[in-house]
Structures are given as structure tokens and as C-alpha cells.
PDB file of N, CA and C in Angstrom:
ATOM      1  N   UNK A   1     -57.093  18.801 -28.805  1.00  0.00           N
ATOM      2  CA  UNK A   1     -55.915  18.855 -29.640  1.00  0.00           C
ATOM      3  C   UNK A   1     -55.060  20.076 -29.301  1.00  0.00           C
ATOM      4  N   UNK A   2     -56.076  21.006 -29.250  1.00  0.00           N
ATOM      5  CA  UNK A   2     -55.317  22.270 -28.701  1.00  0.00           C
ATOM      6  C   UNK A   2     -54.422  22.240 -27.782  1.00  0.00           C
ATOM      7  N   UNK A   3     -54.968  21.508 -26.616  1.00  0.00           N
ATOM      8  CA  UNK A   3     -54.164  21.374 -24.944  1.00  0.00           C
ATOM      9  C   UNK A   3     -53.026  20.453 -25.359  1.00  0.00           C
ATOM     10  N   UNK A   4     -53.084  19.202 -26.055  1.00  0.00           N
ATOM     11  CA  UNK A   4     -51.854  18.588 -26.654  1.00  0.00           C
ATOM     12  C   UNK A   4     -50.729  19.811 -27.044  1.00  0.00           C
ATOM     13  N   UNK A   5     -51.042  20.448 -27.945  1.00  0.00           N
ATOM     14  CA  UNK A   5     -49.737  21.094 -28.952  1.00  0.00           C
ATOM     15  C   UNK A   5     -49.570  21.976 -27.658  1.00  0.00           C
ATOM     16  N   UNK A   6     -50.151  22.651 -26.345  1.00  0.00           N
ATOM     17  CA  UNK A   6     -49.261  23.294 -25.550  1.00  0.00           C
ATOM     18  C   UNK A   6     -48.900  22.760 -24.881  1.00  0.00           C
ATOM     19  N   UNK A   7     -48.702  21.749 -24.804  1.00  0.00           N
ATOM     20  CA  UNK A   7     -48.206  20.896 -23.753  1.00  0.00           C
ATOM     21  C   UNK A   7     -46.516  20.273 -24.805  1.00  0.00           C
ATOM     22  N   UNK A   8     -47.318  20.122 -25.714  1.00  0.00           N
ATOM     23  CA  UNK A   8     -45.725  19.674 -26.856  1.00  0.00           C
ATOM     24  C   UNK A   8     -44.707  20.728 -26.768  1.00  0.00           C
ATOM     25  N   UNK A   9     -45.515  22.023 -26.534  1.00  0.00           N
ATOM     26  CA  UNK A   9     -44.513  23.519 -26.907  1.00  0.00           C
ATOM     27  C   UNK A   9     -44.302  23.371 -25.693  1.00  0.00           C
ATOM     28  N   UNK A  10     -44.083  22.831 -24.772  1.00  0.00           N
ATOM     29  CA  UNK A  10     -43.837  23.797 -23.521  1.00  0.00           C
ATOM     30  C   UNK A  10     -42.546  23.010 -23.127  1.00  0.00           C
ATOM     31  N   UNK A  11     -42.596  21.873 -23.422  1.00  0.00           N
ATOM     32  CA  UNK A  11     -41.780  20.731 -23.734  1.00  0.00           C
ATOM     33  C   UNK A  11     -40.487  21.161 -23.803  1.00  0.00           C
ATOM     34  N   UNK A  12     -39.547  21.303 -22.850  1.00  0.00           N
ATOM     35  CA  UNK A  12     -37.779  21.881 -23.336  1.00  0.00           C
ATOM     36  C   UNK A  12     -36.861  21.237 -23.013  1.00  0.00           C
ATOM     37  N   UNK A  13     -36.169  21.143 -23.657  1.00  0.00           N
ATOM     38  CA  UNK A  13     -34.688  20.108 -23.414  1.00  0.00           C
ATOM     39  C   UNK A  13     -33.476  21.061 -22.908  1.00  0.00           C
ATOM     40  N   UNK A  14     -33.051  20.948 -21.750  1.00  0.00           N
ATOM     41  CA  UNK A  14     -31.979  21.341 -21.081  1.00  0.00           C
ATOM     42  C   UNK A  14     -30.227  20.781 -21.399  1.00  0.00           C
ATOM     43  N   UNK A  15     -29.752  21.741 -20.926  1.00  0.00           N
ATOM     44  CA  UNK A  15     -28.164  21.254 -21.611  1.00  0.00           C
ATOM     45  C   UNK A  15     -27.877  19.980 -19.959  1.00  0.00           C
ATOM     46  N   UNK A  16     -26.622  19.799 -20.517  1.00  0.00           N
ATOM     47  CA  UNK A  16     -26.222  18.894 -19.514  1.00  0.00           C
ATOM     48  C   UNK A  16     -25.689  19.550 -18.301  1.00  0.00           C
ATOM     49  N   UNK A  17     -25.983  18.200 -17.112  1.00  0.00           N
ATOM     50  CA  UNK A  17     -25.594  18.461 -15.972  1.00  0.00           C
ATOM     51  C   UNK A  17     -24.478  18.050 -15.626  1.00  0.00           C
ATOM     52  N   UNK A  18     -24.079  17.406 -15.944  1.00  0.00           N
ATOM     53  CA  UNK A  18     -22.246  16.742 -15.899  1.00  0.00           C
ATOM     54  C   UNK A  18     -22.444  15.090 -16.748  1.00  0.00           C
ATOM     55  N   UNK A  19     -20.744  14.966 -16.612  1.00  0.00           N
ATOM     56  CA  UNK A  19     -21.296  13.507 -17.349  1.00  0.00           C
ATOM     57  C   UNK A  19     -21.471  12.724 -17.300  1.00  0.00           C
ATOM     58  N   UNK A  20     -22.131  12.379 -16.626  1.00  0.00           N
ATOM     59  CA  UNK A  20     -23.199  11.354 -16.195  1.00  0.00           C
ATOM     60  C   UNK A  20     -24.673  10.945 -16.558  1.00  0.00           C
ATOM     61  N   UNK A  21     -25.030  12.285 -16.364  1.00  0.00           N
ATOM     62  CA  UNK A  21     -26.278  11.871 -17.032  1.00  0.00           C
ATOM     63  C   UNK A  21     -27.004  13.574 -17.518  1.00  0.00           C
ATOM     64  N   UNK A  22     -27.783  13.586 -18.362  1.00  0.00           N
ATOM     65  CA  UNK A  22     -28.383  14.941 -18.605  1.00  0.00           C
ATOM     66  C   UNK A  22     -29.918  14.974 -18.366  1.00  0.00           C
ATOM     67  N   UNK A  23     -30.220  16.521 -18.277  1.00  0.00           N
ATOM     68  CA  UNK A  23     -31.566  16.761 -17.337  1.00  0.00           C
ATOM     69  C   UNK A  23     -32.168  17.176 -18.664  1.00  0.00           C
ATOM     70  N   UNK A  24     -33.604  16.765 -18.584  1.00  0.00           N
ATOM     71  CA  UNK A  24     -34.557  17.102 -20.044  1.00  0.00           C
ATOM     72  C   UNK A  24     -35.826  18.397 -18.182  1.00  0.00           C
ATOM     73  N   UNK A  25     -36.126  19.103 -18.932  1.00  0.00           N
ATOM     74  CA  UNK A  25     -37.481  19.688 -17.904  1.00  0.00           C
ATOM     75  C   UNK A  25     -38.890  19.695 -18.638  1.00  0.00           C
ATOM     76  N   UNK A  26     -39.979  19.116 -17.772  1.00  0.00           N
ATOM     77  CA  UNK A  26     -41.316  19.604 -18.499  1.00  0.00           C
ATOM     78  C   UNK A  26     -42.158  20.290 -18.074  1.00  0.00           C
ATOM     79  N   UNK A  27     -42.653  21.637 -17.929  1.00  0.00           N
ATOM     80  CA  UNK A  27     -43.135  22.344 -17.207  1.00  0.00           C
ATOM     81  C   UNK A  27     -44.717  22.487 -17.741  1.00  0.00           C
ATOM     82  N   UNK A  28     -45.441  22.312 -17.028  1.00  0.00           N
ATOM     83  CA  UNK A  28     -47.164  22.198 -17.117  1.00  0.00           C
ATOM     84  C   UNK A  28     -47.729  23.098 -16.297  1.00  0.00           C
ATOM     85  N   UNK A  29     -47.663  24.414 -16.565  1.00  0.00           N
ATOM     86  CA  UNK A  29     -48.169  25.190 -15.660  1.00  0.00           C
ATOM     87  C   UNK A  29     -49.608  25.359 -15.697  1.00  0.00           C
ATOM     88  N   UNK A  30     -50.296  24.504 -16.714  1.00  0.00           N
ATOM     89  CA  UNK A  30     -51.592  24.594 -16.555  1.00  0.00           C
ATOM     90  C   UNK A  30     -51.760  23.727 -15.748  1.00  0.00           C
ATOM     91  N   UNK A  31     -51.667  22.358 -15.327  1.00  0.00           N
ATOM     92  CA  UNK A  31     -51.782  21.856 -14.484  1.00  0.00           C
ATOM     93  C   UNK A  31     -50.741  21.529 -13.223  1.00  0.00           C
ATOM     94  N   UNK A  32     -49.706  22.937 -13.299  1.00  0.00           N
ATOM     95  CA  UNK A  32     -48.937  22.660 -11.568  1.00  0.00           C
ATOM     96  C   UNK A  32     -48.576  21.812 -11.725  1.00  0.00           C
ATOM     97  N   UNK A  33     -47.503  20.969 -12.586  1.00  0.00           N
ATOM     98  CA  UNK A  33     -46.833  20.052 -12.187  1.00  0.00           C
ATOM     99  C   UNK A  33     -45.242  20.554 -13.181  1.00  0.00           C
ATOM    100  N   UNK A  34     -44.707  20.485 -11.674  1.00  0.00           N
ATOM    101  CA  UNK A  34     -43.004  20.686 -12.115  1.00  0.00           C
ATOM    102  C   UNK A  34     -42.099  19.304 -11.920  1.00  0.00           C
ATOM    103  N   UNK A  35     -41.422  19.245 -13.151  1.00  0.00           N
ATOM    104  CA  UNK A  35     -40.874  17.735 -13.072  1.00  0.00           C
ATOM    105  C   UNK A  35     -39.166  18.498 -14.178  1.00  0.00           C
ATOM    106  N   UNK A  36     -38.293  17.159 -13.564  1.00  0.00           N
ATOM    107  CA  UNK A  36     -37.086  17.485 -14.265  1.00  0.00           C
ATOM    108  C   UNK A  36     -36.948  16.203 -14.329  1.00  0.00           C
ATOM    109  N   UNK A  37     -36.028  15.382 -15.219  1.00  0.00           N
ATOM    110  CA  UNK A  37     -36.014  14.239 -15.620  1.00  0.00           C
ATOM    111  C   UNK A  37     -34.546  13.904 -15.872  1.00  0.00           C
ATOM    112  N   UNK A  38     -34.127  13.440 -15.311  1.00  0.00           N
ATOM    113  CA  UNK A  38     -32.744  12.744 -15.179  1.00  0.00           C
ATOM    114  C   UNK A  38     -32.091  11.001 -15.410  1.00  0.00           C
ATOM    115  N   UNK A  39     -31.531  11.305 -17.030  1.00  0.00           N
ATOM    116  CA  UNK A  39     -31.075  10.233 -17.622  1.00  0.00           C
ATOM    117  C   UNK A  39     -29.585  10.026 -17.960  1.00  0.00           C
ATOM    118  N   UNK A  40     -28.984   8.992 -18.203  1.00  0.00           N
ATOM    119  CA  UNK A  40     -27.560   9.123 -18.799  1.00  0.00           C
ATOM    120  C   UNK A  40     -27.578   9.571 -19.773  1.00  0.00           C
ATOM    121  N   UNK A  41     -26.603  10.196 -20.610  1.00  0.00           N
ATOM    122  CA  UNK A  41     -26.127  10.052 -21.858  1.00  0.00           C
ATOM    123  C   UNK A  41     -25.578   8.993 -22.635  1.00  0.00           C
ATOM    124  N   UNK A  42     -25.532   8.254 -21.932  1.00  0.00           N
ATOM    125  CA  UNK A  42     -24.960   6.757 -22.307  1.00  0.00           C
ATOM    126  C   UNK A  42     -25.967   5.450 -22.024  1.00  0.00           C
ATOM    127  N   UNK A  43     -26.590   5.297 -22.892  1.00  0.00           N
ATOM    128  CA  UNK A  43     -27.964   4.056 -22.075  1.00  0.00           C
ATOM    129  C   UNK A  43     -26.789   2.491 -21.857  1.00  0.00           C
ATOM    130  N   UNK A  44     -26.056   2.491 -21.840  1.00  0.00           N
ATOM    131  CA  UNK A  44     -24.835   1.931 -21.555  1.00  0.00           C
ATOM    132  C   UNK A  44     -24.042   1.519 -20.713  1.00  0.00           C
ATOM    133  N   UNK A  45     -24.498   3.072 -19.724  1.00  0.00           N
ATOM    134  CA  UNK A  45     -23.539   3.019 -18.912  1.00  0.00           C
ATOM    135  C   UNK A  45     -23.820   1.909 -17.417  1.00  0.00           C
ATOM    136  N   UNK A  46     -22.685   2.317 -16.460  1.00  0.00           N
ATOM    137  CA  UNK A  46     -22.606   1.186 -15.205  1.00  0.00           C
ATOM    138  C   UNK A  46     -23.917   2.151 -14.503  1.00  0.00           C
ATOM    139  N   UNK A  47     -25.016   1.309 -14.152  1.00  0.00           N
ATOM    140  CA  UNK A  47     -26.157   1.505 -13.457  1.00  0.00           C
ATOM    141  C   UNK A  47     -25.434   2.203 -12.018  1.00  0.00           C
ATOM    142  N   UNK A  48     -24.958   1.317 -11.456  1.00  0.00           N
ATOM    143  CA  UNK A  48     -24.366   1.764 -10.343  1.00  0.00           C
ATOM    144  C   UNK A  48     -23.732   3.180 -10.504  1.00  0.00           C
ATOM    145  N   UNK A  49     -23.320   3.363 -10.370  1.00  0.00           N
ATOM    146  CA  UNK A  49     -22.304   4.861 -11.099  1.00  0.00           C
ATOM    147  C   UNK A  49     -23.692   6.431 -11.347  1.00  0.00           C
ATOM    148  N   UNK A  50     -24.424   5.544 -12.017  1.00  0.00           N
ATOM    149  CA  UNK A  50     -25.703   6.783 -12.074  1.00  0.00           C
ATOM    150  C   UNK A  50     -26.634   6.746 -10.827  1.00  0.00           C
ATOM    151  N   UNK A  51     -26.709   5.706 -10.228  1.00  0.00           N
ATOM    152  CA  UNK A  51     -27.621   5.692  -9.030  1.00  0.00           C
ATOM    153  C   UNK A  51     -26.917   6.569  -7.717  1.00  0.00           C
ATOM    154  N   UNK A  52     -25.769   6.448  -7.841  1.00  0.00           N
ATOM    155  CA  UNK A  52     -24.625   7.130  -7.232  1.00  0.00           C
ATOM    156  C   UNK A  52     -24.812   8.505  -7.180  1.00  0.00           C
ATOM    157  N   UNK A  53     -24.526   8.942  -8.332  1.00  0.00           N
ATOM    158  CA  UNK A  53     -24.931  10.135  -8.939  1.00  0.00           C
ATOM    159  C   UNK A  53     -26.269  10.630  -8.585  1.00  0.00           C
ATOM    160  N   UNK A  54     -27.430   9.990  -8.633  1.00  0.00           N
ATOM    161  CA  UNK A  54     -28.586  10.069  -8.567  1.00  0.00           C
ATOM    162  C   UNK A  54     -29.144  10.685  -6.859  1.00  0.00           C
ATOM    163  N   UNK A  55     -27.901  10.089  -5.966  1.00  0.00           N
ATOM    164  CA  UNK A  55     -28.429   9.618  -4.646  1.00  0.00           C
ATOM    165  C   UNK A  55     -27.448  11.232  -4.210  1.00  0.00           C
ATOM    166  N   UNK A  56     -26.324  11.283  -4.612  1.00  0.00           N
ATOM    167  CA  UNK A  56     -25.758  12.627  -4.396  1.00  0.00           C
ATOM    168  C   UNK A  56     -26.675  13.628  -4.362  1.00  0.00           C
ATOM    169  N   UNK A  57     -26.893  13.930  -5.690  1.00  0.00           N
ATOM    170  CA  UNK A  57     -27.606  15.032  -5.960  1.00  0.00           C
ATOM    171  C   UNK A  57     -29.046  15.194  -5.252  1.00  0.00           C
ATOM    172  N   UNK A  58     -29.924  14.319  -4.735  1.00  0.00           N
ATOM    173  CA  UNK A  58     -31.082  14.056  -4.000  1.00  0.00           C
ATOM    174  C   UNK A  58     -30.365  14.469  -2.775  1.00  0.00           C
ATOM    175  N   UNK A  59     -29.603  14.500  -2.066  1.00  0.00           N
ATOM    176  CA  UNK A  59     -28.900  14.397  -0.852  1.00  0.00           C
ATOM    177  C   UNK A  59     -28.442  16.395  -0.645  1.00  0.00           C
ATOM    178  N   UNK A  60     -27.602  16.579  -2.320  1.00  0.00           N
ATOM    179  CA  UNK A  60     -27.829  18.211  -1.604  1.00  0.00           C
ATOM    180  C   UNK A  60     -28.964  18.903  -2.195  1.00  0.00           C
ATOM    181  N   UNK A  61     -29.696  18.144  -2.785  1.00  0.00           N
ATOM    182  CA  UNK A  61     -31.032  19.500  -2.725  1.00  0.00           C
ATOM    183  C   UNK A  61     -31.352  19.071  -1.562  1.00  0.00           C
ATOM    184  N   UNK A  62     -31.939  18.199  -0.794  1.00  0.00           N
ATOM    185  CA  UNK A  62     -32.616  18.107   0.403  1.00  0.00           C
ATOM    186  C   UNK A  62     -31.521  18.793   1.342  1.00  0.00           C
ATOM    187  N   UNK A  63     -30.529  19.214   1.239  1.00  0.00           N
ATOM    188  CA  UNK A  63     -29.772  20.096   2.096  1.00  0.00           C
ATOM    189  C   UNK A  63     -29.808  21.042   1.978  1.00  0.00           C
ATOM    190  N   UNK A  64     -29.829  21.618   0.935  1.00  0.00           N
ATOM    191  CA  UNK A  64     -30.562  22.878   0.607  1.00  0.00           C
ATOM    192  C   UNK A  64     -31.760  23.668   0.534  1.00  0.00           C
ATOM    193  N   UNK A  65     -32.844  22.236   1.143  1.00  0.00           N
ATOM    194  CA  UNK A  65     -33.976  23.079   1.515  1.00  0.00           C
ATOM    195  C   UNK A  65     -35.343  22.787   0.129  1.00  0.00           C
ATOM    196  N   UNK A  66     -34.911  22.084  -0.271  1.00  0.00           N
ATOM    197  CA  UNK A  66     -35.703  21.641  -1.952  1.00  0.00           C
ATOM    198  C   UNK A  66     -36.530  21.059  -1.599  1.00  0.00           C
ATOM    199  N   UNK A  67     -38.160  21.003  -1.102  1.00  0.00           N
ATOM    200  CA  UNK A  67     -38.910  19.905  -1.485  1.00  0.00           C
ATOM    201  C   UNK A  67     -39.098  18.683  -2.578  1.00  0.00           C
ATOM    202  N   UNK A  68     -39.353  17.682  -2.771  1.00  0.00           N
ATOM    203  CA  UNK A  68     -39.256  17.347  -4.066  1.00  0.00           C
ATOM    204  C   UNK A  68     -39.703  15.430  -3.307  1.00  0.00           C
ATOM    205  N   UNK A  69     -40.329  14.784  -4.715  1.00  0.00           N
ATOM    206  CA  UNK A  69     -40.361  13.186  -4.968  1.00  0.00           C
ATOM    207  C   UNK A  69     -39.650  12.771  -6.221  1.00  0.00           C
ATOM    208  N   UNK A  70     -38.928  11.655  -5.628  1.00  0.00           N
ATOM    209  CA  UNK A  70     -38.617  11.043  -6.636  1.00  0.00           C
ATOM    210  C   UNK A  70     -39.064   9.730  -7.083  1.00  0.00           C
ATOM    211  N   UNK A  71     -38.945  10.069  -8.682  1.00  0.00           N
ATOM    212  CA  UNK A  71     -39.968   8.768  -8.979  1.00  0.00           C
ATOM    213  C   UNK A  71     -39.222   7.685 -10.190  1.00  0.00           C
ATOM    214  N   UNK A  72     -38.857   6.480 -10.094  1.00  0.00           N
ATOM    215  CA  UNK A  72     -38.342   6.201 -11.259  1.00  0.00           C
ATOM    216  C   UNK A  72     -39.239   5.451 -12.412  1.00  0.00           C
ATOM    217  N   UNK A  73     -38.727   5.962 -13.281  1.00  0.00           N
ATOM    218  CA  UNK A  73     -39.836   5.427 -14.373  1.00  0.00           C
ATOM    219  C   UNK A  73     -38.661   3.752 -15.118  1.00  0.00           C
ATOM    220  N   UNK A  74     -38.108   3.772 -15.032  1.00  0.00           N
ATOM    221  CA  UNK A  74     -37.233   2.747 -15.372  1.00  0.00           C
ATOM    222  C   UNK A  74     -35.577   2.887 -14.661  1.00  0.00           C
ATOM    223  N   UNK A  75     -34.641   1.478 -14.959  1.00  0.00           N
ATOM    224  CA  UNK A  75     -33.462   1.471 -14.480  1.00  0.00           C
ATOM    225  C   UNK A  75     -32.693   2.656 -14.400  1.00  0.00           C
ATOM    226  N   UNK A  76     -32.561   3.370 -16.173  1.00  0.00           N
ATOM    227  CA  UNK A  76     -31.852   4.524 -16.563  1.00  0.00           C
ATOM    228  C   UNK A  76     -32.506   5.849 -16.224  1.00  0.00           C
ATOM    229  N   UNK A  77     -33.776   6.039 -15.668  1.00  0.00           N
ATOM    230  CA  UNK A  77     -34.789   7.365 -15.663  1.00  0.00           C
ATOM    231  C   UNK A  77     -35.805   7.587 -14.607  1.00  0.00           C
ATOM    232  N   UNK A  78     -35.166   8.951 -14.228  1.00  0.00           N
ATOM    233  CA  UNK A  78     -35.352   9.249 -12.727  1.00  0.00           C
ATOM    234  C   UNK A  78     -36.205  10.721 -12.988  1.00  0.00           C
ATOM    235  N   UNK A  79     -37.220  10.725 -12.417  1.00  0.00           N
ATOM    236  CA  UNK A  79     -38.291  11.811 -12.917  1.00  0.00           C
ATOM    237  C   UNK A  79     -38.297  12.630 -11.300  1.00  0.00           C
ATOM    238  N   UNK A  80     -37.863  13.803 -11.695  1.00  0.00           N
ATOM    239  CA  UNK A  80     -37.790  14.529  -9.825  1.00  0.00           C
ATOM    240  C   UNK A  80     -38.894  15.411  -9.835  1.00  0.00           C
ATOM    241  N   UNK A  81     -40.079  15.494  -9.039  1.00  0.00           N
ATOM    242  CA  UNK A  81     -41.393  16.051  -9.254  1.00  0.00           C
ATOM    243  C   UNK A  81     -41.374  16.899  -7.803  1.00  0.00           C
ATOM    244  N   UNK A  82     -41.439  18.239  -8.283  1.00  0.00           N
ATOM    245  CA  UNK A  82     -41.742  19.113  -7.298  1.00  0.00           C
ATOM    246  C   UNK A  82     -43.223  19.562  -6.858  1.00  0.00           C
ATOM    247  N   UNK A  83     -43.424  20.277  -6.004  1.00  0.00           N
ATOM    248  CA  UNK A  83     -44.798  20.671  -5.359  1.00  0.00           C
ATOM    249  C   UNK A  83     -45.227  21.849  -5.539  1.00  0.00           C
ATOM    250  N   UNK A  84     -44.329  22.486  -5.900  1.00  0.00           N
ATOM    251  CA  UNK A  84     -44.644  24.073  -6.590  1.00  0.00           C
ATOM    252  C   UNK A  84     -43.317  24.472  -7.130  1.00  0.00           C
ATOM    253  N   UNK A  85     -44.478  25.488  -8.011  1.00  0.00           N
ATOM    254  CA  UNK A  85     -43.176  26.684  -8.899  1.00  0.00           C
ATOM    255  C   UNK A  85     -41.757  27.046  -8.332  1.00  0.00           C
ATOM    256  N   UNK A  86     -41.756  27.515  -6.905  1.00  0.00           N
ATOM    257  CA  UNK A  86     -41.037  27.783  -6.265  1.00  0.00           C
ATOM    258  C   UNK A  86     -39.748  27.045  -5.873  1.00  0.00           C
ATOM    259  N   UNK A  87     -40.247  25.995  -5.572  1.00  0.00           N
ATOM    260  CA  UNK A  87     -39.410  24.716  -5.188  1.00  0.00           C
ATOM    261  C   UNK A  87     -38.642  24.420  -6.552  1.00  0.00           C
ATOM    262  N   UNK A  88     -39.241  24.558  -7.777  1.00  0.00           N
ATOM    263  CA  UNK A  88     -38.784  23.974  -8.829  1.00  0.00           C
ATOM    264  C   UNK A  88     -37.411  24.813  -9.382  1.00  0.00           C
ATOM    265  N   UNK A  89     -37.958  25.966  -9.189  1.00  0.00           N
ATOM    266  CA  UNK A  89     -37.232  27.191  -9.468  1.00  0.00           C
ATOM    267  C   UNK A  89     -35.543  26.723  -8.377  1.00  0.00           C
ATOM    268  N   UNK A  90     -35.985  27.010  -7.396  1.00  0.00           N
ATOM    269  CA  UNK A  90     -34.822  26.735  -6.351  1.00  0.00           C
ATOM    270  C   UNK A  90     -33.828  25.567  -7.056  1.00  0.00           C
ATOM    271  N   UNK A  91     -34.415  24.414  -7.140  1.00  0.00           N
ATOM    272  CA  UNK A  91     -33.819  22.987  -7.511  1.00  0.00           C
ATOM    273  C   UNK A  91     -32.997  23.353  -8.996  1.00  0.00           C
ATOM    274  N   UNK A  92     -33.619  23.896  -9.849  1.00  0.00           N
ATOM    275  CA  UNK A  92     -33.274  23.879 -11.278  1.00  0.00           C
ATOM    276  C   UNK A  92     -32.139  24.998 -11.003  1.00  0.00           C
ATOM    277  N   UNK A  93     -31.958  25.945 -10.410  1.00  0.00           N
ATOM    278  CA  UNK A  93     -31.352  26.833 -10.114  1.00  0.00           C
ATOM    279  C   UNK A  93     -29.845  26.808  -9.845  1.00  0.00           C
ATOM    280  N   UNK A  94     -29.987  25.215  -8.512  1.00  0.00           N
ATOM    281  CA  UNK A  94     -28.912  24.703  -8.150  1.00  0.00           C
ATOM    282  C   UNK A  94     -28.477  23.542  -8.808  1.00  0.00           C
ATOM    283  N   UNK A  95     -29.370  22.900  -9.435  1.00  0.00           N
ATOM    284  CA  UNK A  95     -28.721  21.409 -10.367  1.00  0.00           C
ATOM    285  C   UNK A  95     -27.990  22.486 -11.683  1.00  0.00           C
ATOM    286  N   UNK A  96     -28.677  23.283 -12.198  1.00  0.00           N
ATOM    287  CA  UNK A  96     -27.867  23.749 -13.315  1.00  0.00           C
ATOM    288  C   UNK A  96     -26.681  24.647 -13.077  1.00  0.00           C
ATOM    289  N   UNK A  97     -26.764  25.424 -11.957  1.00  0.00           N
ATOM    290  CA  UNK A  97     -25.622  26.368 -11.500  1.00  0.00           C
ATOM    291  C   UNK A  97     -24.250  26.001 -10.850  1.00  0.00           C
ATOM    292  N   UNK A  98     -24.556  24.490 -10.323  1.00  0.00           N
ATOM    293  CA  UNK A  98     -23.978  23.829  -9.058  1.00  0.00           C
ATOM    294  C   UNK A  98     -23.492  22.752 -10.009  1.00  0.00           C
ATOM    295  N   UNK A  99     -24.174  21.944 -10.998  1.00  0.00           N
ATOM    296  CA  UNK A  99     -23.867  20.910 -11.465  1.00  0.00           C
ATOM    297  C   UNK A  99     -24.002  19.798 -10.551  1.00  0.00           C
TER     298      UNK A  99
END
């Protein structure tokens, strides 16, 4: 129960990345796994248009040197899972600074 509630606390919701869609982060540093999670704000919106979006932004972190998988968990939700702290740091750095 214990490991639940730190895992609930650790749990943070990020502001938005433009408007398109906004980034939630879940960071598990007990078990090394860095993930950022990328959804619309609009469950509404034109699929196309976010995949767009989706394929951009995959395009300059990997230009920038970002390790990373992407994984989709459904149409609207795109889970970006890094390999270390480091990498995560870099990525979050430039999706939030860069937009």
C-alpha cells in the first residue's frame, strides 16, 4: 500500500505544450522508468492533426539527440518512454522550453 501512495504522489500534471495536445509526466524513480504522456485537450479533435503533431515533435527530439520509444496506448494517447534520467531530462527540457 505504501509503494502505491508513492507512486500516486509522484504522479504530476504538467502545463500545456501548445494547442494541440497537453503533456501529463510520471516519474518512477524507484523503478527507472521515465515516461511523458501526450494527449489532446480536445478528445474531439481531427486525429490526423494530432498524429501530425505527434510525428513533428518525435522528429526534433530525435534531432536533438533524445533517446526515447514511443508507445501508443490508444487513438488519442501517446506515452513517450525514455531509458534514463538523463534522456528524460533533455526531452522534457526541450518539449516544455521549445513547445
Amino acid at each position: 500500500m505504501k509503494l502505491i501512495s508513492k507512486v500516486l504522489i509522484l504522479f504530476v500534471l504538467t502545463s500545456f505544450i501548445s494547442n494541440s495536445f497537453e503533456a501529463s509526466e510520471l516519474i518512477k524513480p524507484l523503478f527507472n522508468i521515465y515516461k511523458i504522456t501526450l494527449e489532446p485537450k480536445d478528445k474531439n479533435c481531427n486525429k490526423s492533426d494530432f498524429v501530425k503533431t505527434v510525428i513533428i515533435l518525435k522528429q526534433r527530439l530525435r534531432d536533438s539527440g533524445v533517446r526515447f520509444k514511443l508507445k501508443a496506448t490508444n487513438d488519442l494517447e501517446i506515452k513517450i518512454v525514455f531509458k534514463n534520467e538523463s534522456e528524460y531530462k533533455r526531452a522534457k527540457k526541450f518539449i516544455f522550453h521549445n513547445g
